[in-house]
Protein backbone atom coordinates (compact mmCIF):
# COMPACT_ATOMS: atom_id res chain seq x y z
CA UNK A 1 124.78 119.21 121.63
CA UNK A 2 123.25 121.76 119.06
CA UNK A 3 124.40 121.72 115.62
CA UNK A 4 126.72 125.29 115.24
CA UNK A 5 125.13 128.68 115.06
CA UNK A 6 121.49 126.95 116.85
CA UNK A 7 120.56 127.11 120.69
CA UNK A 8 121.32 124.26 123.18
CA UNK A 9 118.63 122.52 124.17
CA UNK A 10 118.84 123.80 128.08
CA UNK A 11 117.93 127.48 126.54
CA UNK A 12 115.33 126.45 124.96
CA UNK A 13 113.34 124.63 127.42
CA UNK A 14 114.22 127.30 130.00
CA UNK A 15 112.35 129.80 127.00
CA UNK A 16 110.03 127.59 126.39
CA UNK A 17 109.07 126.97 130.30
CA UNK A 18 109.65 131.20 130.56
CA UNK A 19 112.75 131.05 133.12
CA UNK A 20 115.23 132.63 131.11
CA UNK A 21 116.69 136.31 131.85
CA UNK A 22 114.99 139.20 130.09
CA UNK A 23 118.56 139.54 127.80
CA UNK A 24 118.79 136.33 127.40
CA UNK A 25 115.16 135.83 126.41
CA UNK A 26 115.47 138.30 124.08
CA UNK A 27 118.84 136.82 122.59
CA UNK A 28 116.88 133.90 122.66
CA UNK A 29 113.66 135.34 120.22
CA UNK A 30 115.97 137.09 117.66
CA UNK A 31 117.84 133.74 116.94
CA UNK A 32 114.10 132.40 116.42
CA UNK A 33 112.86 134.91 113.75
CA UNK A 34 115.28 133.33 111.72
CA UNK A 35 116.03 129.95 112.69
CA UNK A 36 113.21 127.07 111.41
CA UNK A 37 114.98 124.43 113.30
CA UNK A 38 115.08 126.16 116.50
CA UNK A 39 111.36 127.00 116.46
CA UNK A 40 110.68 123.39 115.52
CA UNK A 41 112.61 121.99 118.45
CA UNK A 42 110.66 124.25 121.00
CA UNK A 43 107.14 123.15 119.15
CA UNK A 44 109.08 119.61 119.72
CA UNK A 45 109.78 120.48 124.11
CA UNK A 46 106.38 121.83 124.24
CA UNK A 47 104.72 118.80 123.10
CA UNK A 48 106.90 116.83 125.27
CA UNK A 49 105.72 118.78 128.29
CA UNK A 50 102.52 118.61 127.45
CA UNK A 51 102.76 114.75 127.59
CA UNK A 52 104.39 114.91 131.00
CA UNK A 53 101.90 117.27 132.28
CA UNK A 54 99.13 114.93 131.15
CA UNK A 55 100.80 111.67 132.38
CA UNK A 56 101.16 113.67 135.69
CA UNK A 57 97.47 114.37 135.36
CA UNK A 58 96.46 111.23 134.86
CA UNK A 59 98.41 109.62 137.71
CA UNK A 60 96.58 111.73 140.06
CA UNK A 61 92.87 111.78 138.58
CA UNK A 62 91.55 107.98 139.23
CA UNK A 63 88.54 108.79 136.91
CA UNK A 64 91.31 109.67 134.24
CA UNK A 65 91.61 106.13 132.05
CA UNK A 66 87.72 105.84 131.99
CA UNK A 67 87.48 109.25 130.35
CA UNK A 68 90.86 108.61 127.95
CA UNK A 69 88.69 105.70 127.23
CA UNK A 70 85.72 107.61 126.33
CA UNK A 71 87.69 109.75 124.24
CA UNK A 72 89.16 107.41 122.21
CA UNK A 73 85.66 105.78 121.54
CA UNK A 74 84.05 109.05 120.65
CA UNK A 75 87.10 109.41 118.64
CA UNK A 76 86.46 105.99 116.54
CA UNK A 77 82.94 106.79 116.03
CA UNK A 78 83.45 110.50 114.88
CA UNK A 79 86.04 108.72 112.38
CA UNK A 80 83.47 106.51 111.06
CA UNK A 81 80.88 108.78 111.02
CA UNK A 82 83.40 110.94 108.86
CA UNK A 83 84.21 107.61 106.63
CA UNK A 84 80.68 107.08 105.86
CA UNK A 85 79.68 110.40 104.80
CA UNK A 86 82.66 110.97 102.65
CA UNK A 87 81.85 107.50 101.01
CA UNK A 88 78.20 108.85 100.49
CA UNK A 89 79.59 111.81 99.25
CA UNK A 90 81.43 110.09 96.79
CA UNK A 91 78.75 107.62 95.77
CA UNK A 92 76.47 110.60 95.53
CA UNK A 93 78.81 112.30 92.98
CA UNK A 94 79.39 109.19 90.59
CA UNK A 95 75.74 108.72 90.62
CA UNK A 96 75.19 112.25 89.32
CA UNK A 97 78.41 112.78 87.17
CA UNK A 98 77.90 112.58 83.37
């Protein structure tokens, strides 16, 4: 249940999946201009449905887990990479410091 005065949580995922009523959309993006929490928790659903979508995607894609793979390795090294230079960086600027 929503705390009082904020949407349920069925209006917002219809909003955020675009099935409501043109009123009630519109009912729906007025309580938003001024309600952080509610724009939060539809940031919140579409994350979640972006997960779904992508577990969906990967269920069907058999080449899926060797490119999540790949990603996660080009991930590591682009985190190193970024590691190193900022430590040469640094080194560079004690060096040349006063």
């Amino acid at each position: 249940m929503a705390p009082m005065g904020d949407l349920d949580n069925a209006d917002l995922v219809a909003y955020t999946d675009g099935e409501l009523h043109a009123s009630r959309q519109k009912m729906v993006e007025a309580h938003l201009q001024h309600c952080q929490l509610c724009r939060r928790r539809i940031v919140e659903f579409a994350e979640v449905d972006s997960l779904i979508q992508a577990g969906a995607r990967l269920r069907r894609d058999p080449e899926a887990p060797i490119m999540l793979k790949q990603q996660r390795v080009q991930a590591t090294e682009d985190r190193n990479r970024n590691a190193w230079r900022a430590k040469y960086w640094a080194l560079l600027v004690a060096l040349l410091a006063p």
